[in-house]
PDB file of N, CA and C in Angstrom:
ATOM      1  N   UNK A   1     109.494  -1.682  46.472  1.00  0.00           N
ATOM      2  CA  UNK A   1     110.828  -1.606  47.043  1.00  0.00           C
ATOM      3  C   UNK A   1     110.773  -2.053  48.508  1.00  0.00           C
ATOM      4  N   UNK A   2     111.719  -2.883  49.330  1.00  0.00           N
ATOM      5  CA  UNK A   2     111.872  -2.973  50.366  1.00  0.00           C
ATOM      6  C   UNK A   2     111.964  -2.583  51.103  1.00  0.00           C
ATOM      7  N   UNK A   3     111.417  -1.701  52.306  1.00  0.00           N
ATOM      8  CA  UNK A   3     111.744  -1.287  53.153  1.00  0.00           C
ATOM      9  C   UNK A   3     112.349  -1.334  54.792  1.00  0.00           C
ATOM     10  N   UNK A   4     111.734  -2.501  55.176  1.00  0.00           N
ATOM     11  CA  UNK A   4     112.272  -2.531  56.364  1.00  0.00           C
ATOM     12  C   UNK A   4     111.630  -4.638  56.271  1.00  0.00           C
ATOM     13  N   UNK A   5     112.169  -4.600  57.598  1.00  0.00           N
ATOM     14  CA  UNK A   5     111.518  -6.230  57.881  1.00  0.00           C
ATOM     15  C   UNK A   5     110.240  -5.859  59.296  1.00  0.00           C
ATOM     16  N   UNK A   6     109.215  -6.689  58.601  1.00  0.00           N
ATOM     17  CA  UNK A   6     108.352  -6.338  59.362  1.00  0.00           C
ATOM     18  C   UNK A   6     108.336  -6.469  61.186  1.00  0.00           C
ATOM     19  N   UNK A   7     109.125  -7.117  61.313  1.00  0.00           N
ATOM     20  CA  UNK A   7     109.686  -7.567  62.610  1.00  0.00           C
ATOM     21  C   UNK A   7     110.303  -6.534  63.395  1.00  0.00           C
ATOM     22  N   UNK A   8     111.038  -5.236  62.043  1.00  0.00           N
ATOM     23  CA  UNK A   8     111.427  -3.945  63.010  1.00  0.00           C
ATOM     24  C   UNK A   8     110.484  -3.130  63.432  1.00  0.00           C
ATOM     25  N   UNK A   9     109.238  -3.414  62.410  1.00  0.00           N
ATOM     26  CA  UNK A   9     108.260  -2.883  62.801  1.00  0.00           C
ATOM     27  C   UNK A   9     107.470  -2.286  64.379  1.00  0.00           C
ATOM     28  N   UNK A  10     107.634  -1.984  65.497  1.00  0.00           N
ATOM     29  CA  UNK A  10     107.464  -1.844  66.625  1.00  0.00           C
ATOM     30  C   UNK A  10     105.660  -0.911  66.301  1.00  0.00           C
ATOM     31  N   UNK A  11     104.621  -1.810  66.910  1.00  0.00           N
ATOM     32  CA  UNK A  11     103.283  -1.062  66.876  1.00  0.00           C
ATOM     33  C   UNK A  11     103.021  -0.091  67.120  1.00  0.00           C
ATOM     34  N   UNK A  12     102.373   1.060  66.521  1.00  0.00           N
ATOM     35  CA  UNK A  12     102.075   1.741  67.026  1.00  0.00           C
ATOM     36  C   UNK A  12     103.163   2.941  66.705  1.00  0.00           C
ATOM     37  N   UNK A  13     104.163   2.858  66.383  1.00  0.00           N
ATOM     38  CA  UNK A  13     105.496   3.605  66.154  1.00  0.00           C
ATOM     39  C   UNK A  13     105.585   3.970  65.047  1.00  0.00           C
ATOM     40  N   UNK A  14     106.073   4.944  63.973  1.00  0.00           N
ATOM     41  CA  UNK A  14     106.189   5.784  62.618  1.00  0.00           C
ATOM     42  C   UNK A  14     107.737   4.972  62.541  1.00  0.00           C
ATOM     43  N   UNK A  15     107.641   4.368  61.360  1.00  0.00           N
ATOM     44  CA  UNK A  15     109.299   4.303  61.155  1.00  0.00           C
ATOM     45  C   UNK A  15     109.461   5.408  59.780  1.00  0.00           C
ATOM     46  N   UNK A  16     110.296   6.273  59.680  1.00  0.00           N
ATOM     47  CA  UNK A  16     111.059   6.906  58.692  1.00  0.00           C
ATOM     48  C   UNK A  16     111.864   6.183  57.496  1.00  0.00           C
ATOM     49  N   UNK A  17     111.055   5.902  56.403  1.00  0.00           N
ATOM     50  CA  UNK A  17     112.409   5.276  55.122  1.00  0.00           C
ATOM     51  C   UNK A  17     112.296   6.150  54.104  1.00  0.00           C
ATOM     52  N   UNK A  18     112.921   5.964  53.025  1.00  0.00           N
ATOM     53  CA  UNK A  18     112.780   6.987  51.855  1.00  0.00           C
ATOM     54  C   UNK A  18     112.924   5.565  50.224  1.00  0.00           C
ATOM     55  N   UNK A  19     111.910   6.188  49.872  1.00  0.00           N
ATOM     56  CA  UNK A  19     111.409   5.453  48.358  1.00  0.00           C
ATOM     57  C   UNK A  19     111.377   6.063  47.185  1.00  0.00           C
ATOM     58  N   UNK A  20     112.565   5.886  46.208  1.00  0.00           N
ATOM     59  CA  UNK A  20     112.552   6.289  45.618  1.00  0.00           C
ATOM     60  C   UNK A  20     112.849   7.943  45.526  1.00  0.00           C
ATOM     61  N   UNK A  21     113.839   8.529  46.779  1.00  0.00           N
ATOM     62  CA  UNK A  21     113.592   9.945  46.978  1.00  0.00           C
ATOM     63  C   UNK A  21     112.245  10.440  47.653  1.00  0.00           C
ATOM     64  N   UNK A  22     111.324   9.571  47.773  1.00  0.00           N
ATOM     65  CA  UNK A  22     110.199   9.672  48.533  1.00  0.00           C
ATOM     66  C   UNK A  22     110.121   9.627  50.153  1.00  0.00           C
ATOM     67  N   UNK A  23     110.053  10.744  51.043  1.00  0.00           N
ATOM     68  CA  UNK A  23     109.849  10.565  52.487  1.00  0.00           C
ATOM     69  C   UNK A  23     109.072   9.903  52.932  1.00  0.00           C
ATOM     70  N   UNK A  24     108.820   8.964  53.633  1.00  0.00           N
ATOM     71  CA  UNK A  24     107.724   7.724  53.534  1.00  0.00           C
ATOM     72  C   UNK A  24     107.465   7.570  55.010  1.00  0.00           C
ATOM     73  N   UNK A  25     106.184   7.760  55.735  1.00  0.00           N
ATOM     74  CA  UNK A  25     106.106   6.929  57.396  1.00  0.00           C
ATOM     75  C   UNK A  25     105.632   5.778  56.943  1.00  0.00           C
ATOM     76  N   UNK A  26     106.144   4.328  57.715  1.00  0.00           N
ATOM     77  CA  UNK A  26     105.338   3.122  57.382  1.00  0.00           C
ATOM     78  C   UNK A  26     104.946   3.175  59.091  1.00  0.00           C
ATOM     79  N   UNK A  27     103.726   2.410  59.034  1.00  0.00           N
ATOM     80  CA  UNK A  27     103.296   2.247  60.053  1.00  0.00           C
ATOM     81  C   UNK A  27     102.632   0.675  60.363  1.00  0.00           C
ATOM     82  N   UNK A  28     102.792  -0.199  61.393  1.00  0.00           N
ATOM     83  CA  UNK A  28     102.208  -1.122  61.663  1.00  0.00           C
ATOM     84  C   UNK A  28     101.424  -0.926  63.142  1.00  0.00           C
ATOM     85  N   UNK A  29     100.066  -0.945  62.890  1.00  0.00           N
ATOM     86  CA  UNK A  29      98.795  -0.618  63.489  1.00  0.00           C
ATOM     87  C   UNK A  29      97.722  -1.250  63.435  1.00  0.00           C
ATOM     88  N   UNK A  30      97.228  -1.542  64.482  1.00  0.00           N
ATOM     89  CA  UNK A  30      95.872  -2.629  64.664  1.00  0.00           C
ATOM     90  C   UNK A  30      95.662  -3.689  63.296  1.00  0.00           C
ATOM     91  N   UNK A  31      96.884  -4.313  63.405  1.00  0.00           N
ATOM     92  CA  UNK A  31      97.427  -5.990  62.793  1.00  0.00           C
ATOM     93  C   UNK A  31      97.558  -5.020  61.020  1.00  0.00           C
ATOM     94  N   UNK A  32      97.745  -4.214  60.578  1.00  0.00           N
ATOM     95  CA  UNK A  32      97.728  -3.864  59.377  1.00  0.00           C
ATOM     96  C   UNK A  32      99.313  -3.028  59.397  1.00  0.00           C
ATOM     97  N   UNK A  33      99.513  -2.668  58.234  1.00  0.00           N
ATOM     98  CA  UNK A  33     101.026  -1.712  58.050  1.00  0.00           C
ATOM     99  C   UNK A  33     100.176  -0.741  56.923  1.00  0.00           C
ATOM    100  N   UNK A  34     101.119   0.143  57.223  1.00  0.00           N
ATOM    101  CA  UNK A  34     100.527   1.635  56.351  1.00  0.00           C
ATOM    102  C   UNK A  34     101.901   2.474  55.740  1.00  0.00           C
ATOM    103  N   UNK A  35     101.802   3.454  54.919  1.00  0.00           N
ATOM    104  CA  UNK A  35     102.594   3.876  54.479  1.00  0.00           C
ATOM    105  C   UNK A  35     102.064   5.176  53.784  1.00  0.00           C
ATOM    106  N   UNK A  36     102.422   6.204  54.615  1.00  0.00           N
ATOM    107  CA  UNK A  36     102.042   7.365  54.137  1.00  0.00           C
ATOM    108  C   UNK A  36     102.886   8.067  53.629  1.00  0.00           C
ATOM    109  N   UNK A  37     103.095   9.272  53.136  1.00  0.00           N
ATOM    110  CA  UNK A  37     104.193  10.791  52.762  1.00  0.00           C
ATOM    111  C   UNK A  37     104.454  11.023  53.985  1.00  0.00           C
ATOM    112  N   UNK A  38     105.587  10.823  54.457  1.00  0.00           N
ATOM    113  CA  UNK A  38     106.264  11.345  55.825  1.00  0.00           C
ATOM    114  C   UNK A  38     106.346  12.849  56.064  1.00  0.00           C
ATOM    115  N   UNK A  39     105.670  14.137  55.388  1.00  0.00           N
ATOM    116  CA  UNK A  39     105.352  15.567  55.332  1.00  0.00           C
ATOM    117  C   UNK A  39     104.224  15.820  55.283  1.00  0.00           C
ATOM    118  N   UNK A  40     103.938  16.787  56.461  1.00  0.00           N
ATOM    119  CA  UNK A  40     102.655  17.119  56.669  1.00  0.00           C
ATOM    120  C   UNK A  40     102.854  18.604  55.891  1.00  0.00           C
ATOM    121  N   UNK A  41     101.005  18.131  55.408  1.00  0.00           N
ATOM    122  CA  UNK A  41     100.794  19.166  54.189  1.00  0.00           C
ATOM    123  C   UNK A  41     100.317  20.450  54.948  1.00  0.00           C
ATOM    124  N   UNK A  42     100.606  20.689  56.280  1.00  0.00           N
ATOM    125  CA  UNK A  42     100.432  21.683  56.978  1.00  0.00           C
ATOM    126  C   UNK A  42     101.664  22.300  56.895  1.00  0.00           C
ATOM    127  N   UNK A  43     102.556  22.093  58.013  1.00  0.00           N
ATOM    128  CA  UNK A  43     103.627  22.593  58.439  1.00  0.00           C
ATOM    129  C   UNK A  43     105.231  22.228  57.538  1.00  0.00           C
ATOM    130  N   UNK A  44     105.007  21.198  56.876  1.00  0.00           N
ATOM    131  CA  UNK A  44     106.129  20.668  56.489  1.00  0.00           C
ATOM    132  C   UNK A  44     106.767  20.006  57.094  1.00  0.00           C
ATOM    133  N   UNK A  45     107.001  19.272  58.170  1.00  0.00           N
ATOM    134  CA  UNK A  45     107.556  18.521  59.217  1.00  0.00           C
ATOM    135  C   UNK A  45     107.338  17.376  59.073  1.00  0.00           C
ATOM    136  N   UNK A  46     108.231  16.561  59.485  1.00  0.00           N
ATOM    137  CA  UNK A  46     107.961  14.907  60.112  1.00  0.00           C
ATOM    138  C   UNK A  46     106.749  14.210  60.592  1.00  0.00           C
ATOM    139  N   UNK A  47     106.304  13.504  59.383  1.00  0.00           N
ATOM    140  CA  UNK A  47     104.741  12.776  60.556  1.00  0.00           C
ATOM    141  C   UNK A  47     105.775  11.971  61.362  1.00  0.00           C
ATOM    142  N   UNK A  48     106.256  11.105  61.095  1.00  0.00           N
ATOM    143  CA  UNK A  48     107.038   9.944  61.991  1.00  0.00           C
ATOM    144  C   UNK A  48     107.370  10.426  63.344  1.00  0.00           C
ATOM    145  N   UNK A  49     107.646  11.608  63.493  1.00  0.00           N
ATOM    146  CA  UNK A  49     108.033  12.028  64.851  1.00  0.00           C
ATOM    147  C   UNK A  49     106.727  12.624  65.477  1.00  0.00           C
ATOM    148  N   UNK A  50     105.478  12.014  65.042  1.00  0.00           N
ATOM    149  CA  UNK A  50     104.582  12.112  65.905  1.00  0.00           C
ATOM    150  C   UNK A  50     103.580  10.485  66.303  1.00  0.00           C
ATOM    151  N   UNK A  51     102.862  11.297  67.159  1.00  0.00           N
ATOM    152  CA  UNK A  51     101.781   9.844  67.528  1.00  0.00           C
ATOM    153  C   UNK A  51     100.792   8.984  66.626  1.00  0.00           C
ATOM    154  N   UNK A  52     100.588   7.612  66.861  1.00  0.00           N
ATOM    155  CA  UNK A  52     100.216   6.807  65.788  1.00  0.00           C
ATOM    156  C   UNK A  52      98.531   6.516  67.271  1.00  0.00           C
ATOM    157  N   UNK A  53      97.255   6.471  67.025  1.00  0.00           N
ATOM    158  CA  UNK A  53      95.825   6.157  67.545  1.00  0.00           C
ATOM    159  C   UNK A  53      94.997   5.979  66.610  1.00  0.00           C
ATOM    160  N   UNK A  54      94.294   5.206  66.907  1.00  0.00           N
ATOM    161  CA  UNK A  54      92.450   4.798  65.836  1.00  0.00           C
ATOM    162  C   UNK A  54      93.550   5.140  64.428  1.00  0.00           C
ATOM    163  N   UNK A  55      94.039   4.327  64.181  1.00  0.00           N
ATOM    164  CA  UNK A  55      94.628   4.335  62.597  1.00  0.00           C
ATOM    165  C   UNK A  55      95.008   5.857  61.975  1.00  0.00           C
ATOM    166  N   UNK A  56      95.314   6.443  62.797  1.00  0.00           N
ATOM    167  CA  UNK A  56      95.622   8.312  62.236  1.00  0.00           C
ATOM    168  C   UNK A  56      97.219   8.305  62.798  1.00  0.00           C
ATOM    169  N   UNK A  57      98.036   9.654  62.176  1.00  0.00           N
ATOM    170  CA  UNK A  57      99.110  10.056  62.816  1.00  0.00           C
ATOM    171  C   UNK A  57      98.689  11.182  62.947  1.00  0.00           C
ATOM    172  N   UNK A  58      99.487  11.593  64.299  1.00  0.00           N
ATOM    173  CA  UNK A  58      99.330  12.971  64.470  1.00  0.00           C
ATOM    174  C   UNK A  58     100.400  13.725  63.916  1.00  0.00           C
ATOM    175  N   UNK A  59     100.884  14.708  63.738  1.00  0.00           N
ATOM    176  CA  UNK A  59     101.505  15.470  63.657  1.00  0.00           C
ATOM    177  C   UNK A  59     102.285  16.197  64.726  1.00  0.00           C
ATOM    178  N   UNK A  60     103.282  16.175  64.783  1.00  0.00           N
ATOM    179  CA  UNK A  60     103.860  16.805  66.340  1.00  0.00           C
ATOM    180  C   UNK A  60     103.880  18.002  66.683  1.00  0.00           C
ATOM    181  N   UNK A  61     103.337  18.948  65.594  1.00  0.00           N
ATOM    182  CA  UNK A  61     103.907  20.245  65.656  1.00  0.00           C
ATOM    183  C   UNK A  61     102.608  21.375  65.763  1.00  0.00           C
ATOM    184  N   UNK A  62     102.366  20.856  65.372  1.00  0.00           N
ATOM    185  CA  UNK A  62     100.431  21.698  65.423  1.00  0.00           C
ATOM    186  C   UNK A  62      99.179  20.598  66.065  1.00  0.00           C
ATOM    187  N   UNK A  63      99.438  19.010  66.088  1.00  0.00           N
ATOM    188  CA  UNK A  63      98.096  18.575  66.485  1.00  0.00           C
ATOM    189  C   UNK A  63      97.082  17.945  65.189  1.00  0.00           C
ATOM    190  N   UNK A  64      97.414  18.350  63.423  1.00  0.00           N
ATOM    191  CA  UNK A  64      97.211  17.754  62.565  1.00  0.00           C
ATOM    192  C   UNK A  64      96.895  16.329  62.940  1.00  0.00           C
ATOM    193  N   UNK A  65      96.047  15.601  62.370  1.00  0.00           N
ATOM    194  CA  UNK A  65      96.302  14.107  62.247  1.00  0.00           C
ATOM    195  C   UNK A  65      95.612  13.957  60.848  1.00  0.00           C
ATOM    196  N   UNK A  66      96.006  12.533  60.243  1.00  0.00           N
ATOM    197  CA  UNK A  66      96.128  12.451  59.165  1.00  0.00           C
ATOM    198  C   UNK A  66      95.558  10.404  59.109  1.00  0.00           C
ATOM    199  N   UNK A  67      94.582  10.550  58.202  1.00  0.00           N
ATOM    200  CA  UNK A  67      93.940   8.786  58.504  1.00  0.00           C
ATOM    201  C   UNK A  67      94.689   8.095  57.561  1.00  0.00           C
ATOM    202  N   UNK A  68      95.484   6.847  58.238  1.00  0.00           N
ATOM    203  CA  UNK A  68      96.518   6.557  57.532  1.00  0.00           C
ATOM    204  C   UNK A  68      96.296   5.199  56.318  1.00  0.00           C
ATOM    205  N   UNK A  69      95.122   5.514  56.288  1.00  0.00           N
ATOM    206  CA  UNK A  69      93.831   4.793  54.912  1.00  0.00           C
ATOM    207  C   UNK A  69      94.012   5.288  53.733  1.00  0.00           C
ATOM    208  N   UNK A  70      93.967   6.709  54.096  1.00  0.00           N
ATOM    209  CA  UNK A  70      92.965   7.522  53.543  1.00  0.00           C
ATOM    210  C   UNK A  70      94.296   8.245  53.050  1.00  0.00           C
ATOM    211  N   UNK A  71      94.667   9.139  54.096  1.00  0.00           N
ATOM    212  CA  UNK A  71      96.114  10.510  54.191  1.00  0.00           C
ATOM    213  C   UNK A  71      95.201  11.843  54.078  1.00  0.00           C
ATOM    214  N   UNK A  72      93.674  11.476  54.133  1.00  0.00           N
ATOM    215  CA  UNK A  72      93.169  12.809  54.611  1.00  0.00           C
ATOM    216  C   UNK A  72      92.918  13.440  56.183  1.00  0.00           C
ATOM    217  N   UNK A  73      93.135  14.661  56.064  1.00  0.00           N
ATOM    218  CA  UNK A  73      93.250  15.221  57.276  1.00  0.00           C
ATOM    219  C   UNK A  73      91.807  15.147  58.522  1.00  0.00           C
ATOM    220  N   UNK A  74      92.228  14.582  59.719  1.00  0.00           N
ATOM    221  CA  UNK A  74      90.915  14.553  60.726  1.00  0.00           C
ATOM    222  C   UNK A  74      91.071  15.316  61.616  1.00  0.00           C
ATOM    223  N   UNK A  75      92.163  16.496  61.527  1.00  0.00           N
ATOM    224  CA  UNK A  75      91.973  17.400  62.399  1.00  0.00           C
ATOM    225  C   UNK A  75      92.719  18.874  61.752  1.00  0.00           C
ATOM    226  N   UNK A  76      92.144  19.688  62.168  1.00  0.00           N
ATOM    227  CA  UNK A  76      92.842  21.414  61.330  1.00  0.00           C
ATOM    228  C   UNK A  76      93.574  21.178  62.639  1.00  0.00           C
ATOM    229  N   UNK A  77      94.961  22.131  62.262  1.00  0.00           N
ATOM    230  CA  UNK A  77      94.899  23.152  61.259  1.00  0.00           C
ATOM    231  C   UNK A  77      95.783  22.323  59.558  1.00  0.00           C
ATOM    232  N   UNK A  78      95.607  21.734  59.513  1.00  0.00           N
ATOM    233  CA  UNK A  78      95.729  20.612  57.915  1.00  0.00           C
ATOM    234  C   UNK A  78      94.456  20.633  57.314  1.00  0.00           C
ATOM    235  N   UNK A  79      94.390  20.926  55.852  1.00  0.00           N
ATOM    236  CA  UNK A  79      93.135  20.814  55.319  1.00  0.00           C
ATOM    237  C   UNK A  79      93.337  19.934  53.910  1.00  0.00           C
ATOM    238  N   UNK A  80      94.280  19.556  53.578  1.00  0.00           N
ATOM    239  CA  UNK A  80      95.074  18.987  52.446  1.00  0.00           C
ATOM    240  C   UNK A  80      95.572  17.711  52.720  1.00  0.00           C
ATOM    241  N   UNK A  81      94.805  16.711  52.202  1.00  0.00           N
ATOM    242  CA  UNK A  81      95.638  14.871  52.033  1.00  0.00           C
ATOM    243  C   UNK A  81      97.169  15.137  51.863  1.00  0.00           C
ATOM    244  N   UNK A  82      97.162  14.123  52.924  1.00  0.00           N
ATOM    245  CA  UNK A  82      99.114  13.584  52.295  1.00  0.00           C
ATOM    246  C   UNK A  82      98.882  12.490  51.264  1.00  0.00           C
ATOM    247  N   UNK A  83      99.834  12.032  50.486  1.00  0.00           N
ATOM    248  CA  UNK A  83      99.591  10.488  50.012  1.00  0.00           C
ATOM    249  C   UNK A  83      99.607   9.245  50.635  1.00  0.00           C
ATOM    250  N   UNK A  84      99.022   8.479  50.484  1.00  0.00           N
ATOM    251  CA  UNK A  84      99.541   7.137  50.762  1.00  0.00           C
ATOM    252  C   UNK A  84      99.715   6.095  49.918  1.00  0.00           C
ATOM    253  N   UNK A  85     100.534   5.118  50.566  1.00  0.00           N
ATOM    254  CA  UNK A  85     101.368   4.662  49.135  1.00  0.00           C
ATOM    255  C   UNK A  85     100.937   2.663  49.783  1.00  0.00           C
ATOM    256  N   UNK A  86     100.748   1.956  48.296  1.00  0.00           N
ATOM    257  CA  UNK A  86     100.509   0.625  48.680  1.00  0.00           C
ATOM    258  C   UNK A  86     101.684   0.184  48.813  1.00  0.00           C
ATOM    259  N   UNK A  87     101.596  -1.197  50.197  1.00  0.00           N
ATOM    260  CA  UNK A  87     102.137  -1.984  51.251  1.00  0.00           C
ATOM    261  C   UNK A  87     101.971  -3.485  51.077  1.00  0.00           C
ATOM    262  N   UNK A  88     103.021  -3.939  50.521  1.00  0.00           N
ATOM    263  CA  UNK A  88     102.881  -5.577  50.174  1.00  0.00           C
ATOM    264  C   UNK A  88     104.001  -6.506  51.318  1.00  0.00           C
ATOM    265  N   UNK A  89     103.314  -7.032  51.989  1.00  0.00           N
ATOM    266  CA  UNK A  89     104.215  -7.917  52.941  1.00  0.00           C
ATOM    267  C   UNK A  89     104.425  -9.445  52.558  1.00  0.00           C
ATOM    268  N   UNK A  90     105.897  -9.530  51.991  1.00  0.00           N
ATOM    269  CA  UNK A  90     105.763 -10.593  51.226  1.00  0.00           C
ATOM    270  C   UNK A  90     107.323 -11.302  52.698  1.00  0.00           C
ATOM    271  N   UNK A  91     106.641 -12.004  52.908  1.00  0.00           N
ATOM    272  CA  UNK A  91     107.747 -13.135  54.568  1.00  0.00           C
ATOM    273  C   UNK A  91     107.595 -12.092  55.625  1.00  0.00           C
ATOM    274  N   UNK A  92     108.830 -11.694  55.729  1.00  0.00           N
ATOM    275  CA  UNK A  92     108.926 -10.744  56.721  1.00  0.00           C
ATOM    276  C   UNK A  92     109.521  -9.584  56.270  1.00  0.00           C
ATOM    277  N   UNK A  93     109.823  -9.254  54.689  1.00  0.00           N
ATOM    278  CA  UNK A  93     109.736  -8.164  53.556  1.00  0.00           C
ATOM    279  C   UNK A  93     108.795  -7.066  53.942  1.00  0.00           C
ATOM    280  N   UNK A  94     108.989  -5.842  54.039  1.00  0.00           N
ATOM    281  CA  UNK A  94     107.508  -4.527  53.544  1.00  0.00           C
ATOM    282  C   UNK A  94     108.358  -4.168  52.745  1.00  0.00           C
ATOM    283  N   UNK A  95     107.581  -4.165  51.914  1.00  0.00           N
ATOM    284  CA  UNK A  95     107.081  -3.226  50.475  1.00  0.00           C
ATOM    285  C   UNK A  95     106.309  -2.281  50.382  1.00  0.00           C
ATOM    286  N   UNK A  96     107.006  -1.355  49.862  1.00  0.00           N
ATOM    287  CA  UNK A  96     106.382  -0.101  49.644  1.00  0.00           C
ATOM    288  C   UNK A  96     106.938   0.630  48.061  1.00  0.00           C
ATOM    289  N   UNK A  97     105.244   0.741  47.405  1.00  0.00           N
ATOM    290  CA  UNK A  97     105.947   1.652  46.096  1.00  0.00           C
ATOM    291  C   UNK A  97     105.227   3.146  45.910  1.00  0.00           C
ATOM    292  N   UNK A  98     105.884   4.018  45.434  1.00  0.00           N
ATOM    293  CA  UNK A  98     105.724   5.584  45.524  1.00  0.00           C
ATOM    294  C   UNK A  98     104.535   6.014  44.216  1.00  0.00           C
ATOM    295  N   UNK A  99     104.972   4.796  43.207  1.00  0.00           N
ATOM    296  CA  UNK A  99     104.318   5.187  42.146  1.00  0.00           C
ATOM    297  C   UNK A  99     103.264   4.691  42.029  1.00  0.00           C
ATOM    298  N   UNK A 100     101.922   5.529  40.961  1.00  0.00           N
ATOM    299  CA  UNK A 100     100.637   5.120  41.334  1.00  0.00           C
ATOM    300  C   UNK A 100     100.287   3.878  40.087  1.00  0.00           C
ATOM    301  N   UNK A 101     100.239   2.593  40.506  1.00  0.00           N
ATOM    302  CA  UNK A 101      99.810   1.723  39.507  1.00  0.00           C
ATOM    303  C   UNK A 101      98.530   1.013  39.873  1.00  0.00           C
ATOM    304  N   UNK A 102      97.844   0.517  39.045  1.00  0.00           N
ATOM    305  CA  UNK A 102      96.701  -0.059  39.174  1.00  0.00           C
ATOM    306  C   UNK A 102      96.856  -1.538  39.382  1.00  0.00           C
TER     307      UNK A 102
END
């Protein structure tokens, strides 16, 4: 599904979309885009409204960060992966799908 044009993309920045009913951060970071579960499996809150470094988000509310590869946690108090979801940049299209296909 489409999400944004990569061009709104601003580095370094969490944009907020929703897929499929899915809360989604996409992220464009050191020349790559990412797309994680926009809820941290800590607190329940907004990753997007926190900081994007070394390919992790932080979390704004406790300090959580989360590797946005991976969606496993690199800092407590989070001990639980978020998902992350595959990112197809087709022109200036992102794509992002929720569901897990091979």
């Amino acid at each position: 599904m489409r999400v944004c044009a990569l061009s709104e993309l601003a580095e370094d920045t969490p944009k907020r979309v929703e897929v499929d009913g899915v809360p989604v951060s996409v992220v464009h970071t050191e020349g790559e885009v990412f797309a994680i579960n926009d809820i941290c499996s800590h607190a329940n809150v907004s990753l997007s409204e926190g900081e994007v470094e070394d390919c992790r988000i932080e979390c704004w509310l406790h300090g959580s960060s989360f590797d946005l590869r991976t969606g496993k946690p690199s800092g407590l108090p989070a001990t639980k992966p978020v998902p992350v979801y595959p990112v197809k940049i087709e022109g200036d299209d992102v794509l992002v799908s929720v569901t897990q296909e091979s």
